[in-house]
N, C-alpha and C. Protein backbone atom coordinates (compact mmCIF):
# COMPACT_ATOMS: atom_id res chain seq x y z
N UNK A 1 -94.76 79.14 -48.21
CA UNK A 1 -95.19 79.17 -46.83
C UNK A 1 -94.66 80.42 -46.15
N UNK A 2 -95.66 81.46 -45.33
CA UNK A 2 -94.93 82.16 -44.64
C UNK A 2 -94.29 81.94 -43.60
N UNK A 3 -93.34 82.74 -42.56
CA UNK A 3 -93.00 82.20 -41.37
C UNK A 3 -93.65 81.55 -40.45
N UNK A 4 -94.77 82.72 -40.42
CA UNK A 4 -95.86 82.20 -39.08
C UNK A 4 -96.38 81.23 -39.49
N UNK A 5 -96.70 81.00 -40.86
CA UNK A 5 -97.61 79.36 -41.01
C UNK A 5 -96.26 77.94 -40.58
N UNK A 6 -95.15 78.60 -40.65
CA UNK A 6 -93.98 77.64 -40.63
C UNK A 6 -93.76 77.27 -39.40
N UNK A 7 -93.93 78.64 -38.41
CA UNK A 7 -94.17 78.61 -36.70
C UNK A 7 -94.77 77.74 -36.16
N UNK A 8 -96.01 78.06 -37.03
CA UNK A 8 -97.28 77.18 -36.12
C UNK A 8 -97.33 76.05 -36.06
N UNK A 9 -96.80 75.50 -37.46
CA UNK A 9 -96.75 73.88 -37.97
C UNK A 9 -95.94 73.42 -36.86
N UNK A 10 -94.61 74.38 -36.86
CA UNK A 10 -93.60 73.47 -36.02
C UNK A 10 -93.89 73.48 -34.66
N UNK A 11 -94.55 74.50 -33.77
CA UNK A 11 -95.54 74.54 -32.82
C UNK A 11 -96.53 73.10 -32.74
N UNK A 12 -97.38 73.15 -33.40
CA UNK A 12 -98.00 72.30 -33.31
C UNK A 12 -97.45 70.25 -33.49
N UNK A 13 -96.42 70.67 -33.94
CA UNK A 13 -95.72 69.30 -34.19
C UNK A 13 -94.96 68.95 -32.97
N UNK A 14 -94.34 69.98 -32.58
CA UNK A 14 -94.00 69.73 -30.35
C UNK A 14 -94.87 69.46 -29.84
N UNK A 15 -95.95 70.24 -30.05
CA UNK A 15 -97.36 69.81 -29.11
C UNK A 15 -98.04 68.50 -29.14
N UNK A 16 -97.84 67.99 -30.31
CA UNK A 16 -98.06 66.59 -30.88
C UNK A 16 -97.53 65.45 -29.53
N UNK A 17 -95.95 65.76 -30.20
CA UNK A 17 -94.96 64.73 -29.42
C UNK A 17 -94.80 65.04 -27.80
N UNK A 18 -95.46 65.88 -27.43
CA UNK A 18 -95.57 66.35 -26.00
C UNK A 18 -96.49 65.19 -25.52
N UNK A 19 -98.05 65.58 -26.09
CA UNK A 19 -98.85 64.53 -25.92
C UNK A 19 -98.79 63.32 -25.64
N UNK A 20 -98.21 62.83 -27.09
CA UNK A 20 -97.84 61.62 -27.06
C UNK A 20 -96.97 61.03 -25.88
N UNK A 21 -96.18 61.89 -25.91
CA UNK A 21 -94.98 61.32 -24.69
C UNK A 21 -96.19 61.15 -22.86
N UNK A 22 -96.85 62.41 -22.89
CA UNK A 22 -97.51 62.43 -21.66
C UNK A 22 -98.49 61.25 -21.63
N UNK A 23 -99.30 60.72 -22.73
CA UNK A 23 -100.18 59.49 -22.98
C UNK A 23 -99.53 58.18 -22.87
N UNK A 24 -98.19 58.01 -23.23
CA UNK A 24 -97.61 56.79 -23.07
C UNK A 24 -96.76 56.80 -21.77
N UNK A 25 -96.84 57.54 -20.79
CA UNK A 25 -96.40 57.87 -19.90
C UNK A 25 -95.11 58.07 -19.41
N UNK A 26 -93.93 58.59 -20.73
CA UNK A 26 -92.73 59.02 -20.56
C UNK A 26 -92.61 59.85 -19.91
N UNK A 27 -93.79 61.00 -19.71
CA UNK A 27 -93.56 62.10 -19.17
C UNK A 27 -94.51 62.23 -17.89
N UNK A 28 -93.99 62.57 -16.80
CA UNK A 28 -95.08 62.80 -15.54
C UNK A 28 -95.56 64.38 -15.19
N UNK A 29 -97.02 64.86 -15.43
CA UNK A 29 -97.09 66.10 -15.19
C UNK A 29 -96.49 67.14 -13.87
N UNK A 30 -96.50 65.93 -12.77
CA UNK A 30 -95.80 66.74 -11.18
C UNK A 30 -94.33 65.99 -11.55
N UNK A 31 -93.77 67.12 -11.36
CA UNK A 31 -92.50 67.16 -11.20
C UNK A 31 -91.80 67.11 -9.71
N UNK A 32 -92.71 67.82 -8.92
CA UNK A 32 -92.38 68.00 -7.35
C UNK A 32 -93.16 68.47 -6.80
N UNK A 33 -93.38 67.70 -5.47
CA UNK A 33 -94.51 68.23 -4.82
C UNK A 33 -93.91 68.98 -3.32
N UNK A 34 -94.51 69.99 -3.21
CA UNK A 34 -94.04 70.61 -2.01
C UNK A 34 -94.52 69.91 -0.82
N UNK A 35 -93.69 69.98 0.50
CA UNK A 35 -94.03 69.32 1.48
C UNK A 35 -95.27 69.94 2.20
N UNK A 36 -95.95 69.93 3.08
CA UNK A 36 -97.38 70.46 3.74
C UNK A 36 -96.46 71.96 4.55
N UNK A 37 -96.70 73.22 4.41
CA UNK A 37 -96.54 74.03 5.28
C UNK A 37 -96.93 74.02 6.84
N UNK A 38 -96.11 73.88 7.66
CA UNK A 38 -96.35 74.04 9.02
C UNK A 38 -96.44 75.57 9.58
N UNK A 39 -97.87 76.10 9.17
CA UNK A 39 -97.81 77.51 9.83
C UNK A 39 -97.97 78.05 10.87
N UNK A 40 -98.36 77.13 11.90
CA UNK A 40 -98.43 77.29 13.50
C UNK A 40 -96.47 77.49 13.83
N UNK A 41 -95.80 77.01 13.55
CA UNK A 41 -94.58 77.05 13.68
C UNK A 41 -93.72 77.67 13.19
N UNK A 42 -94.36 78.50 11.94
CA UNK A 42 -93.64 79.28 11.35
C UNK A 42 -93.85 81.01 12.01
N UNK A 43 -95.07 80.94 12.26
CA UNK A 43 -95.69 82.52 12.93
C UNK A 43 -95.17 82.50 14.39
N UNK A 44 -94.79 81.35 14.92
CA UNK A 44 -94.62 81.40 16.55
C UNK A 44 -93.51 81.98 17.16
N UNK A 45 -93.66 82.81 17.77
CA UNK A 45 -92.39 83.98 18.08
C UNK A 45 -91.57 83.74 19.17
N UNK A 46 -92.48 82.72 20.20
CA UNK A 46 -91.77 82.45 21.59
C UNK A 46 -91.28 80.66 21.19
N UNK A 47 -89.93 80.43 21.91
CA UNK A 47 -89.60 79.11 21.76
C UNK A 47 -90.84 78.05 21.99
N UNK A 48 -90.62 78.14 23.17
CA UNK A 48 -92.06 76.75 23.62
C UNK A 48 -93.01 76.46 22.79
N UNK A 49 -93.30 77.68 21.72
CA UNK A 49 -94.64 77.67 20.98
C UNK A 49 -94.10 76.89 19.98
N UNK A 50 -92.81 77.17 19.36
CA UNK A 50 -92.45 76.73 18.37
C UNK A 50 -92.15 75.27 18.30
N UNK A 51 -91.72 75.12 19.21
CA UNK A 51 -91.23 73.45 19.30
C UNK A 51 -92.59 72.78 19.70
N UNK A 52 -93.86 73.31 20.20
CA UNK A 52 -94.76 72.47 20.61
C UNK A 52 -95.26 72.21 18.96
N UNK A 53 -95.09 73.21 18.45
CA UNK A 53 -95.79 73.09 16.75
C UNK A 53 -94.69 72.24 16.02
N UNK A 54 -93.40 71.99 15.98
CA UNK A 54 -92.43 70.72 15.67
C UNK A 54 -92.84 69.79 16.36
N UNK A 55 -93.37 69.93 17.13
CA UNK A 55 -93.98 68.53 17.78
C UNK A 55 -91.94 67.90 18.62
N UNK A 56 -91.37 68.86 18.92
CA UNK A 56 -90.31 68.59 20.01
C UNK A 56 -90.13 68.30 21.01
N UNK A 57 -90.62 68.64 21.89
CA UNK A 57 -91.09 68.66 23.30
C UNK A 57 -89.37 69.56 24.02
N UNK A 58 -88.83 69.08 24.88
CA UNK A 58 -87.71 69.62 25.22
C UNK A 58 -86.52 68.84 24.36
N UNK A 59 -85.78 69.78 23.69
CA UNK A 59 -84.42 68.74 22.85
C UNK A 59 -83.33 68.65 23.92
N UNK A 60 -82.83 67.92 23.54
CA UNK A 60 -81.30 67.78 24.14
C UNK A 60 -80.01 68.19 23.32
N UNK A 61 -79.23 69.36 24.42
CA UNK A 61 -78.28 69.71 23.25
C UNK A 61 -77.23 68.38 22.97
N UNK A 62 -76.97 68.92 22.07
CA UNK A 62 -75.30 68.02 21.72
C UNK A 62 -74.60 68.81 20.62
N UNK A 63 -73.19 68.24 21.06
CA UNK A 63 -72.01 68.82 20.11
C UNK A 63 -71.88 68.16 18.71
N UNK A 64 -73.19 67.02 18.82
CA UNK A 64 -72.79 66.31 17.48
C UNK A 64 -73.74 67.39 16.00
N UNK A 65 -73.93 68.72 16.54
CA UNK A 65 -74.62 69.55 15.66
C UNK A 65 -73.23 70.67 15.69
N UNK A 66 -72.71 70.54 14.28
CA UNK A 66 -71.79 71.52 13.96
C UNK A 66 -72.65 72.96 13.12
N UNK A 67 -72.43 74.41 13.95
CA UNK A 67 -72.82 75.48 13.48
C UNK A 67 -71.53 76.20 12.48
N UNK A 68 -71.28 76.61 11.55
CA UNK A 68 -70.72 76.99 10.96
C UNK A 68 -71.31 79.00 10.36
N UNK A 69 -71.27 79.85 11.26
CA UNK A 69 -71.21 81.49 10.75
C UNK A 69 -70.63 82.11 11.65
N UNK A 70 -70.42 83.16 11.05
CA UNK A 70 -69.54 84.17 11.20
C UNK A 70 -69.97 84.58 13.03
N UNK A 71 -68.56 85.32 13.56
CA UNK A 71 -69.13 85.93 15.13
C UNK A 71 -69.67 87.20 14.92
N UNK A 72 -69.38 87.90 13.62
CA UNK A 72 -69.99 89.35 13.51
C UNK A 72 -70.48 88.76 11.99
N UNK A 73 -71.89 89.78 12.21
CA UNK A 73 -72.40 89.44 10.75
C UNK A 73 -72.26 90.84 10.02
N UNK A 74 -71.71 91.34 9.20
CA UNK A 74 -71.50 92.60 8.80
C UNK A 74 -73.04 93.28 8.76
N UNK A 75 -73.89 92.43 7.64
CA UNK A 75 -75.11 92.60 7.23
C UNK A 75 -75.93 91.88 7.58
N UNK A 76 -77.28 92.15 8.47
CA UNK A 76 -78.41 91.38 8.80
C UNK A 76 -78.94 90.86 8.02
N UNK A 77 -79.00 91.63 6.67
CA UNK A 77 -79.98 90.90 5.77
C UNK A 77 -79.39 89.77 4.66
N UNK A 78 -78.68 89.76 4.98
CA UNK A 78 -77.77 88.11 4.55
C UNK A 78 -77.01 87.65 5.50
N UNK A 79 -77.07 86.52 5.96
CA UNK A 79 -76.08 85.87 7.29
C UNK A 79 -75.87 84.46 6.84
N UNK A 80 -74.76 84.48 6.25
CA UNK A 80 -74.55 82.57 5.94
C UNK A 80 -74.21 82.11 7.11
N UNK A 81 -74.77 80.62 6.89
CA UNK A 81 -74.93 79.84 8.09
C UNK A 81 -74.90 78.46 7.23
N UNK A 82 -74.22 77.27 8.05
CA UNK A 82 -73.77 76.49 7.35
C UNK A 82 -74.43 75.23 8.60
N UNK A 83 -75.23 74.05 8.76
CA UNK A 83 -75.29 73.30 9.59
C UNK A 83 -74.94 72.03 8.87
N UNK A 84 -74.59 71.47 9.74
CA UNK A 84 -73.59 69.65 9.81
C UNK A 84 -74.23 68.94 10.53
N UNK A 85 -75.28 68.33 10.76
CA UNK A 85 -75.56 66.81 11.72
C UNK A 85 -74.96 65.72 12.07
N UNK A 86 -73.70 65.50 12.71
CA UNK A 86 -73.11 64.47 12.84
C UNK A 86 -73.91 63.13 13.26
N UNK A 87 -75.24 63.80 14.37
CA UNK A 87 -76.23 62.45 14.63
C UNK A 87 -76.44 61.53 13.55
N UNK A 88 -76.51 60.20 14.06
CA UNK A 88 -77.62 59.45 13.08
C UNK A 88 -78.50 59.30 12.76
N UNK A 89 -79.15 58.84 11.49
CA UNK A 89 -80.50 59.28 10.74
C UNK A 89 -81.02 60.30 11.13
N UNK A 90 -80.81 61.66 10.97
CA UNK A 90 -81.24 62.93 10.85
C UNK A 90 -82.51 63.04 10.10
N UNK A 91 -83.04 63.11 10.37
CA UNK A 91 -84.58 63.36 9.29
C UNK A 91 -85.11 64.95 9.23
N UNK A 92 -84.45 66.22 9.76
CA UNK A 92 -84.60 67.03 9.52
C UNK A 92 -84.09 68.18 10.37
N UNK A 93 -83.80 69.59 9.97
CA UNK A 93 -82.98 70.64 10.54
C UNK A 93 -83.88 71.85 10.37
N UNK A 94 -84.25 72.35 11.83
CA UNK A 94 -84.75 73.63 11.30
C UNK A 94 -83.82 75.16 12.13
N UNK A 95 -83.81 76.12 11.92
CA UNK A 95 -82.90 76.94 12.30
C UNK A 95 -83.78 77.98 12.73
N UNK A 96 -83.78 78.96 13.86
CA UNK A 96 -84.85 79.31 14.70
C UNK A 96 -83.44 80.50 15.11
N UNK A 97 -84.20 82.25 14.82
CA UNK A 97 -83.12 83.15 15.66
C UNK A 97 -84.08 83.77 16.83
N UNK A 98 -83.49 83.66 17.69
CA UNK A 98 -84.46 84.36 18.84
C UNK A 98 -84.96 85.84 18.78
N UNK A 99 -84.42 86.61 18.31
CA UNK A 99 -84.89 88.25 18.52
C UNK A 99 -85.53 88.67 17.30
N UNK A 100 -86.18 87.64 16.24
CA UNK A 100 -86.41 88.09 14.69
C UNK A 100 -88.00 87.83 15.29
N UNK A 101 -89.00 88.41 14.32
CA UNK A 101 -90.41 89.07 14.68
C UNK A 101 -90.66 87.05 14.61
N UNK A 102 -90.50 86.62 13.91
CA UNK A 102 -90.54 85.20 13.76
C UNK A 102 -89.73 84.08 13.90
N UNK A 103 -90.05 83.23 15.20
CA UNK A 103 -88.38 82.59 15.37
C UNK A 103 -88.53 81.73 14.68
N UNK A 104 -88.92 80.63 13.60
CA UNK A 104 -88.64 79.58 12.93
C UNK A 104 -88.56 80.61 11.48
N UNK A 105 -86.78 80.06 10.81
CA UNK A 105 -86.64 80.61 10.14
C UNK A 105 -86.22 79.96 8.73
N UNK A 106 -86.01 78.65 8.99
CA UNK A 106 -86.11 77.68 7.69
C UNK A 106 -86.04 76.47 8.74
N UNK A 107 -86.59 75.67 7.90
CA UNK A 107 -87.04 73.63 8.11
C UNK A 107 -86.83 73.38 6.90
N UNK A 108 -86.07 72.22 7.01
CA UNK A 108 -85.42 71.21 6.25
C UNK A 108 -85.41 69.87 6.26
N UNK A 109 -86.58 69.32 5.60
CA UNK A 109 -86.76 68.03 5.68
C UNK A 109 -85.14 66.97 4.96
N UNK A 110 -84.82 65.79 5.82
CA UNK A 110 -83.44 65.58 5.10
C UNK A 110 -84.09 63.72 4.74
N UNK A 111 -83.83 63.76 3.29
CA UNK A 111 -84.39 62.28 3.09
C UNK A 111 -83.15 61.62 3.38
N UNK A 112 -83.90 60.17 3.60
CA UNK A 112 -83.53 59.19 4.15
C UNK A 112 -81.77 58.39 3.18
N UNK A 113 -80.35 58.80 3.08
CA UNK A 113 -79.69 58.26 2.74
C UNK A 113 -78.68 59.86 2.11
N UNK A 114 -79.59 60.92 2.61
CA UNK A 114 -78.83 61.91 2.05
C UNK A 114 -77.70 62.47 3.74
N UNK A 115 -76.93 63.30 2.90
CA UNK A 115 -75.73 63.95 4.26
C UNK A 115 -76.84 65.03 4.68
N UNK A 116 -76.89 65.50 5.80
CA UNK A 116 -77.68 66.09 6.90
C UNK A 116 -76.78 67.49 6.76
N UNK A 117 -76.61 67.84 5.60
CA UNK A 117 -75.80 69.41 5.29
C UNK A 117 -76.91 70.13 4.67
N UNK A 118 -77.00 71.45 4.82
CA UNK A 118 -77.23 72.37 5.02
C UNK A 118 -76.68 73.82 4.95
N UNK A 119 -76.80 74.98 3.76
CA UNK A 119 -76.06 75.92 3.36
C UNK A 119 -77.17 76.63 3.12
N UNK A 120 -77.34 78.33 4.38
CA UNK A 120 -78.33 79.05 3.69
C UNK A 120 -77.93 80.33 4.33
N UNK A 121 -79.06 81.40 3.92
CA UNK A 121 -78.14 82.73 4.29
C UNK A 121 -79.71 83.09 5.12
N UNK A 122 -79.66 83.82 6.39
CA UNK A 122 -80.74 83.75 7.09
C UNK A 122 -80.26 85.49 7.25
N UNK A 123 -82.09 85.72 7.38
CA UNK A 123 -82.08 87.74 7.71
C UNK A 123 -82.53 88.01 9.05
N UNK A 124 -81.66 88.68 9.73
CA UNK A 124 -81.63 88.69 11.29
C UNK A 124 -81.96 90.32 11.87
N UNK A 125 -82.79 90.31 12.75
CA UNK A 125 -83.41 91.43 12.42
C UNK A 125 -81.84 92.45 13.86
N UNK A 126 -81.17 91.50 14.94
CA UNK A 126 -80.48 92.32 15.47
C UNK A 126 -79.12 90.87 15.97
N UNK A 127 -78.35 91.41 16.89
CA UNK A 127 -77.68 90.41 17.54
C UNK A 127 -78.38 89.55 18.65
N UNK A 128 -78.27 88.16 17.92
CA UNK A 128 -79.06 87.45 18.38
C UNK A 128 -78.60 85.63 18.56
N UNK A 129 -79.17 84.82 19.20
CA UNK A 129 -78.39 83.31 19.09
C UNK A 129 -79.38 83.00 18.21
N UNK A 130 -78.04 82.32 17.41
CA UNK A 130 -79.18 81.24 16.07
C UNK A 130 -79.09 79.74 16.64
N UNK A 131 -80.07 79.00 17.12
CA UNK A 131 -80.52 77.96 17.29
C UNK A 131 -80.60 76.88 16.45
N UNK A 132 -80.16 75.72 16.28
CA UNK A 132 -80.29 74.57 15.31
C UNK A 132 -81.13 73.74 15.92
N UNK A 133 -82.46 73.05 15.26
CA UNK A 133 -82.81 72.07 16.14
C UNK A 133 -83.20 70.91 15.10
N UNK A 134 -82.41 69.70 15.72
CA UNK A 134 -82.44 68.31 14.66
C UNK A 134 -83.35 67.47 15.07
N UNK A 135 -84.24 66.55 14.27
CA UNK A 135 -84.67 65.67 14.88
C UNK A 135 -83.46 64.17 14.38
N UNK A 136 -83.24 63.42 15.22
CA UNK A 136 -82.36 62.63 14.73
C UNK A 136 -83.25 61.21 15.00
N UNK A 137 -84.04 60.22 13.99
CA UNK A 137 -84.43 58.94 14.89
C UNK A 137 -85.89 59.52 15.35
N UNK A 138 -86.17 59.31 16.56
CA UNK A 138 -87.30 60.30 17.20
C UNK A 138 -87.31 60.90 18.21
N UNK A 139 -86.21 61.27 18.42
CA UNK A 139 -85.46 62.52 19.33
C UNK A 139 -84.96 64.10 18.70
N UNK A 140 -85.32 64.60 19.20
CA UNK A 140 -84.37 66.08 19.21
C UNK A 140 -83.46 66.44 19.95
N UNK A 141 -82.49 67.33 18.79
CA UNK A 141 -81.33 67.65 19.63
C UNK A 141 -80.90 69.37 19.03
N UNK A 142 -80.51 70.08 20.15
CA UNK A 142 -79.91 71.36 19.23
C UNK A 142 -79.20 71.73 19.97
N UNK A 143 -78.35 73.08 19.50
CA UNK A 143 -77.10 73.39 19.33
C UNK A 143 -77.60 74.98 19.13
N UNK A 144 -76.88 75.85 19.86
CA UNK A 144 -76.92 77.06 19.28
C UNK A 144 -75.59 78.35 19.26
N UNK A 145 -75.51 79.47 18.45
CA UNK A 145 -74.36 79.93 18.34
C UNK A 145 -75.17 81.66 18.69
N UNK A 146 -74.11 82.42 19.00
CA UNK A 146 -74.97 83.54 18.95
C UNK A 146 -73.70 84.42 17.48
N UNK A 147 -74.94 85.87 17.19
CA UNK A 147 -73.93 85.97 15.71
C UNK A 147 -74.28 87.70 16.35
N UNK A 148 -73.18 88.38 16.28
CA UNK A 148 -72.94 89.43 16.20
C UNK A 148 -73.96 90.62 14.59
N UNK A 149 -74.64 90.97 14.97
CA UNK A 149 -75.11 92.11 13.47
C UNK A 149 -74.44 93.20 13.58
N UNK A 150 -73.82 94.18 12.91
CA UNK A 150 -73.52 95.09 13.04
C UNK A 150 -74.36 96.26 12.23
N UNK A 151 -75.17 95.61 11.00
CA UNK A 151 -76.47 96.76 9.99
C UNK A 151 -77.38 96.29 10.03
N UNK A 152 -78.25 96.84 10.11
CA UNK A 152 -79.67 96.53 10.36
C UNK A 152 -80.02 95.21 9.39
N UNK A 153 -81.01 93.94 9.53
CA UNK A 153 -81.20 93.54 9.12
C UNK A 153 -82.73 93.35 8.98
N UNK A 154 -83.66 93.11 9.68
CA UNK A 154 -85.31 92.46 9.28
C UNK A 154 -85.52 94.07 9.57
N UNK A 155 -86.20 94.95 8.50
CA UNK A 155 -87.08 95.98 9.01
C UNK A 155 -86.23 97.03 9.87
N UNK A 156 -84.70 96.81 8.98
CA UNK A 156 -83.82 97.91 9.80
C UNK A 156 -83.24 98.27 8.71
């Protein structure tokens, strides 16, 4: 037998037990399905627009939203940012910087029994307040910090 006939066999003998497994239904072809994109809310540059497309209406701040970044961000184009929801049943966090060409800058759907944490690095185009806004229940609530840039970040 040459290699490649040895390849193929054994190729074809995975492909076998692939099958099989997908026919008896060990195996499920979706693995994960992405949630629906909200693009009215993602393009919207002025607050009001944005929260009318979250479907927010006016939030209420509270201290029970812990912001965690830096007061100077060395670099715009990475800014860790860390959010905490102390509210109850949190069902989702989105983080919104005011002076970036686009103010919704990540949404975070939070399922039902998980911690309402949150670890991401956001690109800021100058010095600007980063905004948290939670829905907790069927209320909103946010919290905002402002972050020092010192290098250019979005398109700088």
């Amino acid at each position: 037998m040459s290699r490649t006939r040895r390849e193929t066999l054994k190729t074809m003998g995975n492909l076998s037990v692939l099958a099989l497994s997908l026919a008896a239904g060990l195996l499920r072809t979706t693995i994960g399905v992405a949630a629906e994109w909200n693009k009215a809310a993602f393009e919207g540059n002025k607050l009001p627009q944005v929260l009318r497309a979250l479907g927010a209406g006016t939030p209420v701040e509270s201290k029970d939203i812990e912001i965690i970044a830096p007061e100077i961000a060395e670099n715009g184009a990475v800014v860790p940012i860390t959010v905490n929801s102390k509210l109850p049943n949190t069902r989702n966090i989105s983080l919104m910087v005011d002076k970036n060409p686009n103010l919704l800058s990540a949404y975070y759907e939070i399922p039902e029994g998980t911690d309402p944490y949150v670890i991401t690095r956001l690109k800021m185009a100058e010095t600007s307040n980063v905004n948290v806004l939670v829905k907790a229940g069927e209320k909103y609530y946010v919290a905002g910090k402002e972050i020092k840039v010192t290098l250019g970040g979005c398109g700088g």
